[in-house]
Protein backbone atom coordinates (compact mmCIF):
# COMPACT_ATOMS: atom_id res chain seq x y z
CA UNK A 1 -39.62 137.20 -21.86
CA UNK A 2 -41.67 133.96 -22.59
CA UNK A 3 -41.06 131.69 -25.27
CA UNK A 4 -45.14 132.26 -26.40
CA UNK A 5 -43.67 135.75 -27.38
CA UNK A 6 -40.35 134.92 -29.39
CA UNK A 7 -39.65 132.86 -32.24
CA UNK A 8 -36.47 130.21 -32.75
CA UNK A 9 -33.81 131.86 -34.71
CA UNK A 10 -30.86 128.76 -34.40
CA UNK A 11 -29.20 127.10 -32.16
CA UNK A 12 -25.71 127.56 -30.34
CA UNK A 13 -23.67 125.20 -32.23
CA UNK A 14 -19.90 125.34 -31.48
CA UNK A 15 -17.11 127.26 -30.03
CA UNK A 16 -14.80 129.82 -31.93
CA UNK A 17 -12.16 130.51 -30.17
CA UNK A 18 -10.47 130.36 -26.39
CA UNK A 19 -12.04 133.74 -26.00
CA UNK A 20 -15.76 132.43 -25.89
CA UNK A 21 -16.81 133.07 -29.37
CA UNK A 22 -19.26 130.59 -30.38
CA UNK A 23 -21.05 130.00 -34.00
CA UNK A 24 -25.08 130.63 -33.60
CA UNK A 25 -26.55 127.83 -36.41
CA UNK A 26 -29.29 130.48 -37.92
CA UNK A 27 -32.22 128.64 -38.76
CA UNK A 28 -33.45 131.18 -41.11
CA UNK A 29 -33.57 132.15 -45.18
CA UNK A 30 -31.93 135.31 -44.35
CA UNK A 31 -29.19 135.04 -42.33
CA UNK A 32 -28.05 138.62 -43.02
CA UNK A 33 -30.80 140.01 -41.51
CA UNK A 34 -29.69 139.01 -38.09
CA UNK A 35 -25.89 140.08 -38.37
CA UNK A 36 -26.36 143.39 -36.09
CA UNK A 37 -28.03 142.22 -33.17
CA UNK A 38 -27.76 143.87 -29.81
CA UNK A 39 -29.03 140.74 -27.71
CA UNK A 40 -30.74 137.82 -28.07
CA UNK A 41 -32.61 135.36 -25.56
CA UNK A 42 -31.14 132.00 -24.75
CA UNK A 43 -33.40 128.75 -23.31
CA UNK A 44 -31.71 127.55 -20.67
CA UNK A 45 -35.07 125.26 -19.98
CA UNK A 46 -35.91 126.80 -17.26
CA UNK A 47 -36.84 130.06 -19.37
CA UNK A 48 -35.10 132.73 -22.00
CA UNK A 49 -32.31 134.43 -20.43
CA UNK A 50 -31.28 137.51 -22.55
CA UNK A 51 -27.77 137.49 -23.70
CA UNK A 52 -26.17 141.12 -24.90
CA UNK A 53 -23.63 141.04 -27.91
CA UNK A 54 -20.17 142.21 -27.94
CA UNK A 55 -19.70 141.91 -31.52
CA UNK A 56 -21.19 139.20 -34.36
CA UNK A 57 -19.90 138.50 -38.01
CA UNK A 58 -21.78 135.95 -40.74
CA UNK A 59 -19.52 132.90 -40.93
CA UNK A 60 -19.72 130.68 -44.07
CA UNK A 61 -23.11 131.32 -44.87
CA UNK A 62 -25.76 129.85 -41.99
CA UNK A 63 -23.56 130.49 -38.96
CA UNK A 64 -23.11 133.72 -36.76
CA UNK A 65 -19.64 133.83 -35.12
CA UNK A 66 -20.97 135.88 -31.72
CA UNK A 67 -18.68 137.30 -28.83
CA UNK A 68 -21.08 137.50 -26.07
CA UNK A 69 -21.08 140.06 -23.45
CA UNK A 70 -19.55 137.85 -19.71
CA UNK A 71 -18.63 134.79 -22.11
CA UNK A 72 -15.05 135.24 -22.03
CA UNK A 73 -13.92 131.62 -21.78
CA UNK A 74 -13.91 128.50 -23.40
CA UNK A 75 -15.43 127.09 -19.84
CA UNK A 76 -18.17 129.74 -20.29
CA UNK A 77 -18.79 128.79 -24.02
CA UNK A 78 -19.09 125.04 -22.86
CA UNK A 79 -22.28 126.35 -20.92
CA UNK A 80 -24.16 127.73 -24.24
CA UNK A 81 -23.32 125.06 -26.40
CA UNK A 82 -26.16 123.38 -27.71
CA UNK A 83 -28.56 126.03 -26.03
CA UNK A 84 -31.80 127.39 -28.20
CA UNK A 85 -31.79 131.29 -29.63
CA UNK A 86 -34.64 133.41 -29.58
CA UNK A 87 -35.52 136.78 -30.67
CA UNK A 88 -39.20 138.20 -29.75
CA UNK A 89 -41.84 138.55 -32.46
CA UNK A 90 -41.70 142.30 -32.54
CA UNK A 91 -38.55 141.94 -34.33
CA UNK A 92 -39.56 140.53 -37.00
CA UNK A 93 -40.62 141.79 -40.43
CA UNK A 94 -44.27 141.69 -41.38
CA UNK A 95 -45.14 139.69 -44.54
CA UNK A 96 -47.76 139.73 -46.75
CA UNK A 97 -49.75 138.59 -49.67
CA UNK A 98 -48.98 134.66 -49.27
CA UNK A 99 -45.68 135.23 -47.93
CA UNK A 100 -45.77 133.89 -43.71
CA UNK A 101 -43.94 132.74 -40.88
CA UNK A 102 -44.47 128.97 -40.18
CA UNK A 103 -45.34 130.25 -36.57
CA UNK A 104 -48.15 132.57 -37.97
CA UNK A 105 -50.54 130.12 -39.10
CA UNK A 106 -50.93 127.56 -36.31
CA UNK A 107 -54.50 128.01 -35.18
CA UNK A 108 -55.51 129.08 -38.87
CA UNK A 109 -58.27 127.10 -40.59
CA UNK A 110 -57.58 125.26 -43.51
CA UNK A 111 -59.76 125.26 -46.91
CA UNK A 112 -59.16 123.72 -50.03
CA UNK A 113 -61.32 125.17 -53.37
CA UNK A 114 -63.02 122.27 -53.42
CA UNK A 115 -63.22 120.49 -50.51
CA UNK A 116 -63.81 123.71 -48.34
CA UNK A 117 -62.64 123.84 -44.60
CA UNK A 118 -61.35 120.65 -43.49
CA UNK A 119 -59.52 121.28 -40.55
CA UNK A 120 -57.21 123.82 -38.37
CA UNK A 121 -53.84 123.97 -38.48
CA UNK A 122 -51.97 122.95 -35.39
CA UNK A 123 -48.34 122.86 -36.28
CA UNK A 124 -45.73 123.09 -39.53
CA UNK A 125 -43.30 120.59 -39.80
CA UNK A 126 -40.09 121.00 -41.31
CA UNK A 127 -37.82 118.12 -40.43
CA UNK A 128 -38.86 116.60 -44.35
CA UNK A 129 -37.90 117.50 -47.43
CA UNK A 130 -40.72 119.49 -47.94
CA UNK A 131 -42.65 120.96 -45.30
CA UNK A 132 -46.04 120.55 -43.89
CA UNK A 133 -49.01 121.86 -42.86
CA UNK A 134 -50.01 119.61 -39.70
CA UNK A 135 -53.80 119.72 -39.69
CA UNK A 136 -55.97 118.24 -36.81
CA UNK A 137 -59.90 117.59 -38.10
CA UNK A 138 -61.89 115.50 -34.96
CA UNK A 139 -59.34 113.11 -34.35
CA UNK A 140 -58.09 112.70 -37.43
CA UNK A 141 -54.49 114.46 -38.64
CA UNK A 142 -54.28 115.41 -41.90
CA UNK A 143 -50.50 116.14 -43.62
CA UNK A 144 -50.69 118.98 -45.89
CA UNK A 145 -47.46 119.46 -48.40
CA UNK A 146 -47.04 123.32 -47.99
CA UNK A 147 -46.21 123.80 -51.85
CA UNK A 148 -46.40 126.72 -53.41
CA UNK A 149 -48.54 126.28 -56.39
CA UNK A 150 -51.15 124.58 -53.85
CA UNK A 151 -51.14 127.79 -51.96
CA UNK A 152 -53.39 129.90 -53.31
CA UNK A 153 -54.02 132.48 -50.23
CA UNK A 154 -53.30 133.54 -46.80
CA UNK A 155 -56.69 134.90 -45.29
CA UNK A 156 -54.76 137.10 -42.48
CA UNK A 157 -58.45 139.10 -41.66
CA UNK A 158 -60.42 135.50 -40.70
CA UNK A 159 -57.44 133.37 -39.79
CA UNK A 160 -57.33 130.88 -43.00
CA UNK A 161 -55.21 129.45 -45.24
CA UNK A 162 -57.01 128.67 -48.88
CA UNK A 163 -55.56 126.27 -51.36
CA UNK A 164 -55.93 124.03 -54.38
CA UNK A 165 -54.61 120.57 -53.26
CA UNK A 166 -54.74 117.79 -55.72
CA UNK A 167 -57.83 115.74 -55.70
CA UNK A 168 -58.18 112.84 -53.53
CA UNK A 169 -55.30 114.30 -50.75
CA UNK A 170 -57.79 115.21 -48.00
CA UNK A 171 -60.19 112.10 -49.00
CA UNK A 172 -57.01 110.13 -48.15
CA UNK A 173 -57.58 110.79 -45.00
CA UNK A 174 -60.88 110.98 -44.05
C-alpha cells in the first residue's frame, strides 16, 4: 500500500500493558468510528506495513487501546512506539455538501465572491488554533483561515473551493 493511497489516522503513542497493548492517539473527530478495525498500516519510513488486530477498545476519549496480532511483548511494543497509522482512502466515508477531508482539497482552486480565483490550494495546516487553507498563487503563499462562515462551497465537479473572505485578506498578500 502507498502512503499516496491512505490517509493519517494517529499515531502510536504509548504502551498498555506487558502484553504489547499500546494506545493508538486517533487524530480524528470521530474516534468511534475506528473502534472495530481489522488492520491498519503502520510507517515504518521505509513504507506502510499492515498490522492485523487482535482486539481494540476506545480509551478515555482520543486513544485506541490495540492488542496487535505478533506484538506480544513490551520489547515488541517498544518497536511501534511513536510509529504513524494509516488506513487507505477507500475506508473512509464520503462527505458532501461543504463537509471534506483536509486531504480532499489539496490541488483545488481557490475563489473568493469577490476577488474570484486567486490561487490553488497546496496543503491544510492544522498545527494552529484554527486551521488553514495553504494557498500557493506564482510565488506568492497565501494563508486562508478555513472558517466556516467564510466557506460558502465545495465545487467537488471542477475541483474548487468558493468563499466569502473578509475584504482586504487576499490584497494582504498580493
Amino acid at each position: 500500500m502507498r502512503k499516496e493511497d491512505c490517509f493519517y489516522l494517529g499515531k502510536i503513542a504509548k504502551k498498555f500493558s506487558f502484553k504489547g497493548e499500546v494506545l493508538i492517539y486517533l487524530d480524528t473527530d470521530e474516534p468511534e468510528m475506528y473502534e472495530n478495525m481489522e488492520s491498519v498500516f503502520v510507517d515504518f519510513g521505509k513504507g506502510l506495513v499492515p498490522f492485523f488486530i487482535e482486539n481494540s477498545n476506545l480509551h478515555k476519549g482520543d486513544f485506541l487501546r490495540v492488542k496487535f496480532e505478533d506484538v506480544d511483548n513490551e520489547s515488541d511494543a517498544d518497536e511501534i512506539i511513536g510509529c504513524e497509522i494509516y488506513l487507505p482512502l477507500t475506508v473512509l466515508p464520503k462527505l458532501e455538501g461543504n463537509q471534506f477531508y483536509f486531504h480532499e482539497v489539496i490541488g483545488f482552486e481557490i475563489e473568493d465572491k469577490r476577488y474570484g480565483i486567486f490561487g490553488k490550494i497546496t496543503a491544510v495546516n492544522d498545527t494552529a488554533a484554527q486551521p488553514l487553507f495553504e494557498v500557493v498563487n506564482g510565488s506568492i503563499e497565501i494563508l486562508v483561515p478555513m472558517i466556516d462562515q467564510f466557506l460558502l462551497k465545495i465545487d467537488r465537479e471542477n475541483r474548487k473551493v468558493v468563499m466569502d473572505l473578509p475584504e482586504g485578506l487576499i490584497e494582504m498578500y498580493l
